[in-house]
C-alpha atoms as a PDB file:
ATOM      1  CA  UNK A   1     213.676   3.982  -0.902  1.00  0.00           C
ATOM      2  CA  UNK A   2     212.085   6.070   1.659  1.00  0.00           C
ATOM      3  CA  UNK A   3     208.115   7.330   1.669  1.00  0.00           C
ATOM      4  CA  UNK A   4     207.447  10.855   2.613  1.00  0.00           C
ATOM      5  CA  UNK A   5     204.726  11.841   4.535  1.00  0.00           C
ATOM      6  CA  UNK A   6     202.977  14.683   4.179  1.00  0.00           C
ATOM      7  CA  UNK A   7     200.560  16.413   6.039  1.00  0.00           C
ATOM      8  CA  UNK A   8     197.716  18.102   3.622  1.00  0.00           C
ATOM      9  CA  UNK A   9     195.080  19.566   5.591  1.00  0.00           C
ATOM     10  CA  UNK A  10     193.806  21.614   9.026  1.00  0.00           C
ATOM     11  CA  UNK A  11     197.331  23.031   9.768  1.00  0.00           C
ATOM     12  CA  UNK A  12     196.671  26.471  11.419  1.00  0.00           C
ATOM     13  CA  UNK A  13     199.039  26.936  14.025  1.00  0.00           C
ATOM     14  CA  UNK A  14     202.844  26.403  14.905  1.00  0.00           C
ATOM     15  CA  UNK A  15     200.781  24.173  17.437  1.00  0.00           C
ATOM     16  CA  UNK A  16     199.344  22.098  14.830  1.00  0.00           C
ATOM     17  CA  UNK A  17     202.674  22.259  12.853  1.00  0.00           C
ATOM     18  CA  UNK A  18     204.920  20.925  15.961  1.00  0.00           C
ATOM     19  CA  UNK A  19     202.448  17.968  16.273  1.00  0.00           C
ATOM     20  CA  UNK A  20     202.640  17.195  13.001  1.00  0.00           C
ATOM     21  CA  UNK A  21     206.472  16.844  13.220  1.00  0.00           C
ATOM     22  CA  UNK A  22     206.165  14.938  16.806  1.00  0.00           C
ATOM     23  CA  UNK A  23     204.470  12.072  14.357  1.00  0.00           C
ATOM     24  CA  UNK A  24     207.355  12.137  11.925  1.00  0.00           C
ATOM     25  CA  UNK A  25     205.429  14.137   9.488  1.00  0.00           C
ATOM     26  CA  UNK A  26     208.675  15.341   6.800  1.00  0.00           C
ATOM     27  CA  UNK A  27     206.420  18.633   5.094  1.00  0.00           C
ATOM     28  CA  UNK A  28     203.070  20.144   5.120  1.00  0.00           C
ATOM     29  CA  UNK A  29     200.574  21.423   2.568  1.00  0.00           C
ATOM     30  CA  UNK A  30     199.367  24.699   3.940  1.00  0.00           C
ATOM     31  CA  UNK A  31     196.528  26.138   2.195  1.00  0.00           C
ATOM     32  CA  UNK A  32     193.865  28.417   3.562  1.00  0.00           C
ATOM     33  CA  UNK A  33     195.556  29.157   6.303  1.00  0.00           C
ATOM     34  CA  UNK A  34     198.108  30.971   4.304  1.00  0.00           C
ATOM     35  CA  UNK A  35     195.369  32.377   2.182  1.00  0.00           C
ATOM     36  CA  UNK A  36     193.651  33.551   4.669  1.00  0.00           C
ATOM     37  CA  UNK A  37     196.613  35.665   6.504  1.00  0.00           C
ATOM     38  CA  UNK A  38     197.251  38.635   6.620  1.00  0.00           C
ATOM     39  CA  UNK A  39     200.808  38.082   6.716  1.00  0.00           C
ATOM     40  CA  UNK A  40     201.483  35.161   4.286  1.00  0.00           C
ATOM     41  CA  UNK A  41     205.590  35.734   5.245  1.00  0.00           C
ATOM     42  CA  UNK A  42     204.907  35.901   9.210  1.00  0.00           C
ATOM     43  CA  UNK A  43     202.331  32.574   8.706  1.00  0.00           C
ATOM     44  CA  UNK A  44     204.844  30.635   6.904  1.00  0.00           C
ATOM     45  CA  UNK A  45     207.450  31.631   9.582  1.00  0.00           C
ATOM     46  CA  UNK A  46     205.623  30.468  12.586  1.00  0.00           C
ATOM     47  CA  UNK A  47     204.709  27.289  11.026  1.00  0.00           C
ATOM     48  CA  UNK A  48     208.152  26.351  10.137  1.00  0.00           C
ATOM     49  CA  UNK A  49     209.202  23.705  12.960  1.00  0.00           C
ATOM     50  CA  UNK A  50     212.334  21.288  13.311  1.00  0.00           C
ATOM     51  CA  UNK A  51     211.615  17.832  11.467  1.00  0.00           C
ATOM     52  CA  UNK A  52     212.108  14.976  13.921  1.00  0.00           C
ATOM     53  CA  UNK A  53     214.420  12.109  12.893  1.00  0.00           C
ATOM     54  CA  UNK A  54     212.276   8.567  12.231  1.00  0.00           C
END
């Protein structure tokens, strides 16, 4: 059986969001960020990034 990781907090950016997935992160919990926007559909665009294999 295989753990997920997830990553819960301080994701702002695609920036932040590529890291994440660098370290074999598999989903993120986005809160305030997307809260905060303007342009919840744009926000959750750009912080959509390709999964790396681990």
């Amino acid at each position: 059986m295989r753990t997920l990781i997830i990553a819960e907090s301080g994701i702002r950016n695609r920036t932040d969001a590529e890291r994440l997935a660098t370290a074999g992160v598999d989903g993120l919990l986005v809160g305030e960020t997307l809260m905060r926007s303007t342009d919840p559909a744009t926000c959750i665009q750009q912080l959509q990034v390709t999964r790396y294999a681990h």
